[in-house]
Protein backbone atom coordinates (compact mmCIF):
# COMPACT_ATOMS: atom_id res chain seq x y z
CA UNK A 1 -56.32 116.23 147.59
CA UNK A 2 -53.46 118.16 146.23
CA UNK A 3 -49.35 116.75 146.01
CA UNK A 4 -48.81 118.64 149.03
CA UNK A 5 -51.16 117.22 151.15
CA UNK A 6 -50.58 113.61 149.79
CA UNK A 7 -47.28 114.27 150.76
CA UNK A 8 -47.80 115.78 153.97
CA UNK A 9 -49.71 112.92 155.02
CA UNK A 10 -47.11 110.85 154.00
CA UNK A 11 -44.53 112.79 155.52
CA UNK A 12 -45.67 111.76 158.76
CA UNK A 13 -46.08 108.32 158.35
CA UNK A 14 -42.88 107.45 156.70
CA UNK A 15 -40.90 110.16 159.48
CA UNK A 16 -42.70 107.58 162.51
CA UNK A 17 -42.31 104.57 160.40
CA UNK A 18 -38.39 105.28 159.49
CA UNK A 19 -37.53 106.31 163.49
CA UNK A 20 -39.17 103.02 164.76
CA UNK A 21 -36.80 101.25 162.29
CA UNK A 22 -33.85 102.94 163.49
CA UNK A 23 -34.60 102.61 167.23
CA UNK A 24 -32.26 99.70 168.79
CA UNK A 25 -31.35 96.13 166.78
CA UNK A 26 -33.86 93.21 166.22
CA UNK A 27 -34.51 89.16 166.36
CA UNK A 28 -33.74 86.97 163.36
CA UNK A 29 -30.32 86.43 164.92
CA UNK A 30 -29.10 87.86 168.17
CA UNK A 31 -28.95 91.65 168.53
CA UNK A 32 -26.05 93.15 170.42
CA UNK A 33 -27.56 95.20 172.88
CA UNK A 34 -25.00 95.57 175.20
CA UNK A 35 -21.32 96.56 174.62
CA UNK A 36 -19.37 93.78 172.66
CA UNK A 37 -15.86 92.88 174.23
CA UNK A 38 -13.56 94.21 172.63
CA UNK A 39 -10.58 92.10 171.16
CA UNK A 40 -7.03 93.50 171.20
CA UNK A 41 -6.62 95.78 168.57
CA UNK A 42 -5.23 94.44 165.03
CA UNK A 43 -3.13 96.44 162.26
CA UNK A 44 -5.64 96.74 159.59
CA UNK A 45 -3.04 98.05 157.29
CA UNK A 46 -0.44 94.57 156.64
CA UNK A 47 1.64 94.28 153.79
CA UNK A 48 -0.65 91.33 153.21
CA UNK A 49 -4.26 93.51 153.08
CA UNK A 50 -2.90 96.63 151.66
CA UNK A 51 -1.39 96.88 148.13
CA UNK A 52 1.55 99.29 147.02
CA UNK A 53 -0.25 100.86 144.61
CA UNK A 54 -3.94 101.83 144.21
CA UNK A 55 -6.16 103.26 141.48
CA UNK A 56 -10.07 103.46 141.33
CA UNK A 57 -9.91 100.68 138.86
CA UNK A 58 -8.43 98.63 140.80
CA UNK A 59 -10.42 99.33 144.36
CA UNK A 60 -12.54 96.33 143.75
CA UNK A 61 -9.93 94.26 143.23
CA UNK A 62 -9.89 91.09 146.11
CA UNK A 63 -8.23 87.84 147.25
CA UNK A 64 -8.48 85.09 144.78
CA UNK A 65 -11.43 82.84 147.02
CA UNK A 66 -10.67 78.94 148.55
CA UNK A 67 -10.94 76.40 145.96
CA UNK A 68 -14.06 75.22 147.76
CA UNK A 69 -15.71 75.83 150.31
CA UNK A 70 -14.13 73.69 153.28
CA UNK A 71 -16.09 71.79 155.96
CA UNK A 72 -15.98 74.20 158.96
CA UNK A 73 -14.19 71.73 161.24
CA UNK A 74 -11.38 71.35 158.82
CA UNK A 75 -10.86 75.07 159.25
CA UNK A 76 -7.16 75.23 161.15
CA UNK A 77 -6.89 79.81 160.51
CA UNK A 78 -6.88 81.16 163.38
CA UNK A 79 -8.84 84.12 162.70
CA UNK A 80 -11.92 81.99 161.50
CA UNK A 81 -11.30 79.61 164.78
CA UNK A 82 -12.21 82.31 166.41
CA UNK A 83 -15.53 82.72 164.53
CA UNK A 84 -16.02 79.15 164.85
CA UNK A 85 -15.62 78.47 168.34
CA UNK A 86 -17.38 80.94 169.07
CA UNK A 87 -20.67 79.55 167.22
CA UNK A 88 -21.99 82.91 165.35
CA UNK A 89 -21.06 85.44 163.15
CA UNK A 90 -20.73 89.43 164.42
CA UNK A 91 -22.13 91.10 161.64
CA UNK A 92 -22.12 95.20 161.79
CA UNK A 93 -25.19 96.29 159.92
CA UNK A 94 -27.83 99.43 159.20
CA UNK A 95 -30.95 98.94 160.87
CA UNK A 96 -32.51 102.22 159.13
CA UNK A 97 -31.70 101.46 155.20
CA UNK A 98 -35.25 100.14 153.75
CA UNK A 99 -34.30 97.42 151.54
CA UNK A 100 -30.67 96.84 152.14
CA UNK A 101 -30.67 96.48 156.10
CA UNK A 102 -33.97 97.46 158.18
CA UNK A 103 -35.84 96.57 161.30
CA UNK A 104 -39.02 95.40 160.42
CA UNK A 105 -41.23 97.22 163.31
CA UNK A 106 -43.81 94.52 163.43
CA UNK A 107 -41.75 91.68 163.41
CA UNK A 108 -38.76 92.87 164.92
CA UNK A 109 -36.44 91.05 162.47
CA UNK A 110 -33.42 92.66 160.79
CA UNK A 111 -34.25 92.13 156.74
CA UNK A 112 -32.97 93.45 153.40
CA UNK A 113 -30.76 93.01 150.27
CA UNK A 114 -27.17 93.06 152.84
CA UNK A 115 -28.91 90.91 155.57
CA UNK A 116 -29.25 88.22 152.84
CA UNK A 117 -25.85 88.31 151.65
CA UNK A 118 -24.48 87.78 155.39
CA UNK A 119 -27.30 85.17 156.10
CA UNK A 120 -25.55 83.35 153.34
CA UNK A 121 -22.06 83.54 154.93
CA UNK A 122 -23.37 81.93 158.26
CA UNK A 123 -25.56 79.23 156.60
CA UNK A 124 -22.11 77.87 155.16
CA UNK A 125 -20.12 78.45 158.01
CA UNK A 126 -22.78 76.99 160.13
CA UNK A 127 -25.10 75.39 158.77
CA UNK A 128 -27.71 77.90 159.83
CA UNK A 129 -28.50 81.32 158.86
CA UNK A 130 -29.51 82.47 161.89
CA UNK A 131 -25.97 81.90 163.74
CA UNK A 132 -25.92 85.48 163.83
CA UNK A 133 -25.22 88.32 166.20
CA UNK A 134 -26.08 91.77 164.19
CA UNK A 135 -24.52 94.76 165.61
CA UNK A 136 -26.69 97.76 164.46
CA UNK A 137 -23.98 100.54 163.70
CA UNK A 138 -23.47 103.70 161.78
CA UNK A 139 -21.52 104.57 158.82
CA UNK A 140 -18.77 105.67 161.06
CA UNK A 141 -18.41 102.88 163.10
CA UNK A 142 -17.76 100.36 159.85
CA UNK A 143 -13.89 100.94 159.64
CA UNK A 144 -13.07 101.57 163.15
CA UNK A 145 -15.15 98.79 164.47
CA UNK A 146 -13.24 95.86 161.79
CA UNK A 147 -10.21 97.69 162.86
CA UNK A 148 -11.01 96.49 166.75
CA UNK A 149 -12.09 92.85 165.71
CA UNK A 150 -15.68 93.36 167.53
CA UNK A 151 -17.51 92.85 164.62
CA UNK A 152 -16.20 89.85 161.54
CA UNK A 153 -18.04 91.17 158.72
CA UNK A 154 -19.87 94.60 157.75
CA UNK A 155 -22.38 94.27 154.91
CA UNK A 156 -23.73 97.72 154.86
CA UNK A 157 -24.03 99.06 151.43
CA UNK A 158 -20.26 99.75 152.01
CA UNK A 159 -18.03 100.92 148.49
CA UNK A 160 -14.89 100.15 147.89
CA UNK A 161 -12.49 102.38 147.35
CA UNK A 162 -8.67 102.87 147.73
CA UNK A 163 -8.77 104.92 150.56
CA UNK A 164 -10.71 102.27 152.44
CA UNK A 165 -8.15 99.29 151.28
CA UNK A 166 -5.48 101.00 153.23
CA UNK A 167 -7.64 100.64 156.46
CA UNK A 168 -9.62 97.19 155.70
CA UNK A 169 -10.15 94.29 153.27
CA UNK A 170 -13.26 94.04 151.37
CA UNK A 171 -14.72 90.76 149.47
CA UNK A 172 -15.58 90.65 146.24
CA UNK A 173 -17.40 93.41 144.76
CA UNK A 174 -21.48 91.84 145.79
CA UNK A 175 -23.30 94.83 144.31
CA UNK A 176 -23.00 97.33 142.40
CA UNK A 177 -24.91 100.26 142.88
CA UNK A 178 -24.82 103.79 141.20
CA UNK A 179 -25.96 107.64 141.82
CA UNK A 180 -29.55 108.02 140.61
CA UNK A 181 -32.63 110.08 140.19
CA UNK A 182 -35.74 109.52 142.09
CA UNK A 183 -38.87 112.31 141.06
CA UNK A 184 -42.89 112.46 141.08
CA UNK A 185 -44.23 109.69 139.21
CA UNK A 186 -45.62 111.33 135.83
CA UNK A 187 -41.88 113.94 136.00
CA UNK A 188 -40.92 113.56 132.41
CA UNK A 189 -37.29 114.28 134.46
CA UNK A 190 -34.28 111.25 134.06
CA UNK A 191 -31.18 112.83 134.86
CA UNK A 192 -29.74 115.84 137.01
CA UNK A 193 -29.38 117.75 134.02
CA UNK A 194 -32.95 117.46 133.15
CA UNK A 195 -33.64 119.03 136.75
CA UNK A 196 -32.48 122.32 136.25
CA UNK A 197 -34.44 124.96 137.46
CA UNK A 198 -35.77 122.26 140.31
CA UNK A 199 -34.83 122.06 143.71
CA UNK A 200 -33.14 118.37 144.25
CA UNK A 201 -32.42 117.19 147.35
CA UNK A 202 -28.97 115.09 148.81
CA UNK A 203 -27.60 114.24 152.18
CA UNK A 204 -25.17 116.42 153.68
CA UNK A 205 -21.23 115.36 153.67
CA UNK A 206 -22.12 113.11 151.02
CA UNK A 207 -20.30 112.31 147.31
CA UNK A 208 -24.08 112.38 146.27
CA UNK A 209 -24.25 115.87 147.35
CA UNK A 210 -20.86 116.66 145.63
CA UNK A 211 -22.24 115.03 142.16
CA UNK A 212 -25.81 117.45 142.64
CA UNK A 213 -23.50 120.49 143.37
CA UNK A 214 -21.48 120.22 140.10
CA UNK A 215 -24.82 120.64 138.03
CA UNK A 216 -25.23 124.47 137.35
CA UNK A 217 -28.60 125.48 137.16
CA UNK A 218 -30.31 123.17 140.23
CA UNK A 219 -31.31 124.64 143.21
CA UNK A 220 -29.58 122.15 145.90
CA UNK A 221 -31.29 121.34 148.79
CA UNK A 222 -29.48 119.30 151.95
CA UNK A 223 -31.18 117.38 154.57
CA UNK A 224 -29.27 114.87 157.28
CA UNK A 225 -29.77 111.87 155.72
CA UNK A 226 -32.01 110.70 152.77
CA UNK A 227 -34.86 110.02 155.35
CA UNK A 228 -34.97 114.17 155.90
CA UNK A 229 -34.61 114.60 152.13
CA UNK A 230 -37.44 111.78 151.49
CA UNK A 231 -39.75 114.48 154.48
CA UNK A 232 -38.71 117.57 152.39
CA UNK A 233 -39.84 116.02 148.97
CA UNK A 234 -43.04 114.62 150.23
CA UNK A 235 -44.09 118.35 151.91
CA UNK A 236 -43.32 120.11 148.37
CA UNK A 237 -39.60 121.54 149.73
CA UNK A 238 -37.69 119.38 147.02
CA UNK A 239 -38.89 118.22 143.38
CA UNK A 240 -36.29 115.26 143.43
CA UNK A 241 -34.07 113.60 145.67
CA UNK A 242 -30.20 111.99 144.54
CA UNK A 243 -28.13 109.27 145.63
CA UNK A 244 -27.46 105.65 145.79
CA UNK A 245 -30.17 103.84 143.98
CA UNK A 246 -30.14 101.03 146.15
CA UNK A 247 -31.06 103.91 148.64
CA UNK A 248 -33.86 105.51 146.84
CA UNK A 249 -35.23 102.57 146.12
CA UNK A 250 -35.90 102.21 150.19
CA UNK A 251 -37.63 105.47 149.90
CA UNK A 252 -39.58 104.93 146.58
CA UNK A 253 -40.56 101.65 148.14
CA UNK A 254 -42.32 104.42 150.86
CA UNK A 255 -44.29 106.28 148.58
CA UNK A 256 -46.29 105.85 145.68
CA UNK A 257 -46.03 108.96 144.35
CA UNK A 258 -42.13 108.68 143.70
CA UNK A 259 -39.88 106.50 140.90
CA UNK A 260 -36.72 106.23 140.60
CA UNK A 261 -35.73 106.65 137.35
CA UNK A 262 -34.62 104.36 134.47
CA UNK A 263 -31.64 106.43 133.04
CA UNK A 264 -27.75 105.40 133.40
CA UNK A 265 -25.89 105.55 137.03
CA UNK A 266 -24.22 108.73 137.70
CA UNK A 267 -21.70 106.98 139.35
CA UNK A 268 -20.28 104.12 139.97
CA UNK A 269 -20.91 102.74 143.71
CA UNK A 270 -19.27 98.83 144.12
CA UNK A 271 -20.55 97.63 147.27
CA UNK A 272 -18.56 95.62 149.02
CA UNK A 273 -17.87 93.19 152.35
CA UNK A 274 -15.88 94.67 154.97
CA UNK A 275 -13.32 92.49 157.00
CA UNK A 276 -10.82 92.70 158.87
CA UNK A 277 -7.71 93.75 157.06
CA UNK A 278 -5.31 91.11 158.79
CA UNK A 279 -8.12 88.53 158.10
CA UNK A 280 -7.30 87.56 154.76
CA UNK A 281 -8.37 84.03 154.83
CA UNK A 282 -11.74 85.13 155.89
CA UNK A 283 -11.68 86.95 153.03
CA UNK A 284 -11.18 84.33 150.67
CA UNK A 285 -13.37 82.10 152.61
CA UNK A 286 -16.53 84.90 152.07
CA UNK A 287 -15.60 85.17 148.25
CA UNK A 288 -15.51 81.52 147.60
CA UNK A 289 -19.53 81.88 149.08
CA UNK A 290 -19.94 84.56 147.42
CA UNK A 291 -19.37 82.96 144.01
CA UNK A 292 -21.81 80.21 144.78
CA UNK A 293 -24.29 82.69 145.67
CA UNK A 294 -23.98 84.54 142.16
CA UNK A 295 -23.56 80.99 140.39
CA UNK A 296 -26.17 78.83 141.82
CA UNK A 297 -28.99 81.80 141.50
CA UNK A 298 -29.29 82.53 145.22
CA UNK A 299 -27.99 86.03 144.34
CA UNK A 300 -30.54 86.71 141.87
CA UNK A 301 -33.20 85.42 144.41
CA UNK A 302 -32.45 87.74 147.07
CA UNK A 303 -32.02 90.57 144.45
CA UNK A 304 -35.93 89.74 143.19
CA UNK A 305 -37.03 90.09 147.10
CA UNK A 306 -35.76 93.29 147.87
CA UNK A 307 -35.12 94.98 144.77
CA UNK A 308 -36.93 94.15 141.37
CA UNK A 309 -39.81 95.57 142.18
CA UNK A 310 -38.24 99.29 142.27
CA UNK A 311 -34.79 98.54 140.58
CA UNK A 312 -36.61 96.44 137.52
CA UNK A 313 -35.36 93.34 136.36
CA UNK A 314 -32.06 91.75 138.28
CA UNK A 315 -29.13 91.92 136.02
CA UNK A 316 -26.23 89.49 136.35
CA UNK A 317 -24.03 89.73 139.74
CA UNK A 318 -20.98 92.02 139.40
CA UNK A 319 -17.92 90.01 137.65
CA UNK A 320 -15.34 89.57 140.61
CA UNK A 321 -11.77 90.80 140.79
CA UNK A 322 -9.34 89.07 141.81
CA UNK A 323 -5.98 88.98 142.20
CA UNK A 324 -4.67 91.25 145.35
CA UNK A 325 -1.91 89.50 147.42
């Protein structure tokens, strides 16, 4: 059986496998399947949440976190009252990003690298990781919906950047992630530079797709998302595909005849929380969990179940920056 054909095959499997996981939300928590209420609307840009000055260096700069994490019922901030009293956690989240956040079809659970991290949040707040409502939402609806207040927290393989800070708050910096490669298993190909003369595939209205088209000498190809670009390299249409490697590593994880490959980031990619911007003792309330996570192991843990296996080895959690306010 030829590439082609393996791929072709393929093609259709991972194309009906990758619209099941995007159809609707899931179990393992409560799915929000209806239209949330929607709290009055909050000013996402305070003097408190947005800082006078901003460079990409500092963009993952956060709140320092709480001392400790406090016992919930001590918690007197109104925002997190609200949380609370309420008795789970609104968490916006992809439901179509293998690895990071995806509906498992069989089980119809919400799993991945970003469901982990917000699992966490709730098991201290709660007591129990599944006091959870996920909200199953696009990359467009991460700002806007914070902005509202109908969703606390967004852990979708969000980066900070400054632009962002003016509109939300973000937690420490949980992950960071980087432009990659992924090619055919055997390519002797590492880098976009090495792919000249190859067709290479990135999403449309995507800094991925900005990186590929600086590269003279590659023959870009564009799909809607990296699931299209993951069809057009399995039916022979692309030779690689770029972007995120937390991203290609969903879509390596899909076929056995791709890698992504072991050379340096292209970029750099911090993942981070998203909050409300008014919120900001939320926000030091997630980073105080958030450095338990890294320093008790738990973060390594969930990196081994969803990553290792096509990332390699975990490396040690991103160093925090504090010091916004």
């Amino acid at each position: 059986m030829t590439r082609h054909h393996r791929h072709t095959a393929l093609a259709v499997l991972a194309t009906v496998s990758l619209t099941t996981l995007s159809l609707g939300g899931c179990a393992g928590g409560r799915y929000a399947d209806t239209p949330l209420p929607t709290p009055p609307s909050s000013s996402a840009t305070s003097s408190s949440a947005t800082p006078s000055t901003c460079d990409p260096a500092t963009a993952t700069q956060t709140y320092q976190p709480l001392t400790s994490i406090p016992a919930s019922a001590s918690i007197t901030d109104a925002g997190m009252r609200t949380i609370l009293d309420r008795g789970r956690l609104i968490v916006g989240v992809s439901a179509d990003t293998y690895l990071l956040g995806a509906r498992d079809p069989l089980t119809n659970t919400l799993e991945g690298f970003d469901i982990d991290v917000a699992k966490a949040v709730a098991k201290r707040l709660f007591g129990d990781d599944t006091k959870i409502t996920w909200r199953v939402i696009s990359a467009a609806d991460r700002i806007p919906l914070l902005q509202k207040g109908a969703v606390d927290l967004v852990a979708r393989n969000m980066t900070m950047t400054c632009d962002r800070w003016q509109q939300i708050a973000f937690s420490s910096e949980y992950y960071h992630a980087g432009q990659k490669v992924l090619v055919a298993r055997g390519s002797t190909a590492k880098t976009l530079e090495d792919l000249k003369g190859q067709r290479v595939c990135a999403p449309t209205k995507t800094t991925s797709l900005a990186k590929l088209q600086s590269i003279s000498g590659v023959t870009v190809v564009t799909a809607e998302n990296h699931t299209g670009c993951l069809v057009k390299f399995q039916q022979g249409q692309a030779d690689a595909i770029t972007g995120d490697d937390t991203v290609l590593a969903g879509l390596a994880a899909q076929d056995p005849y791709a890698v992504v490959t072991d050379a340096p980031a292209i970029t750099d990619e911090p993942y981070g929380l998203g909050v409300n911007g008014d919120n900001v003792y939320f926000v030091r309330y997630v980073n105080a969990v958030l450095a338990q996570v890294e320093s008790d192991g738990e973060w390594k843990q969930i990196y081994n179940r969803w990553l290792a296996p096509r990332l390699g080895k975990a490396p040690n959690p991103p160093v925090a920056n504090y010091g916004r306010g």
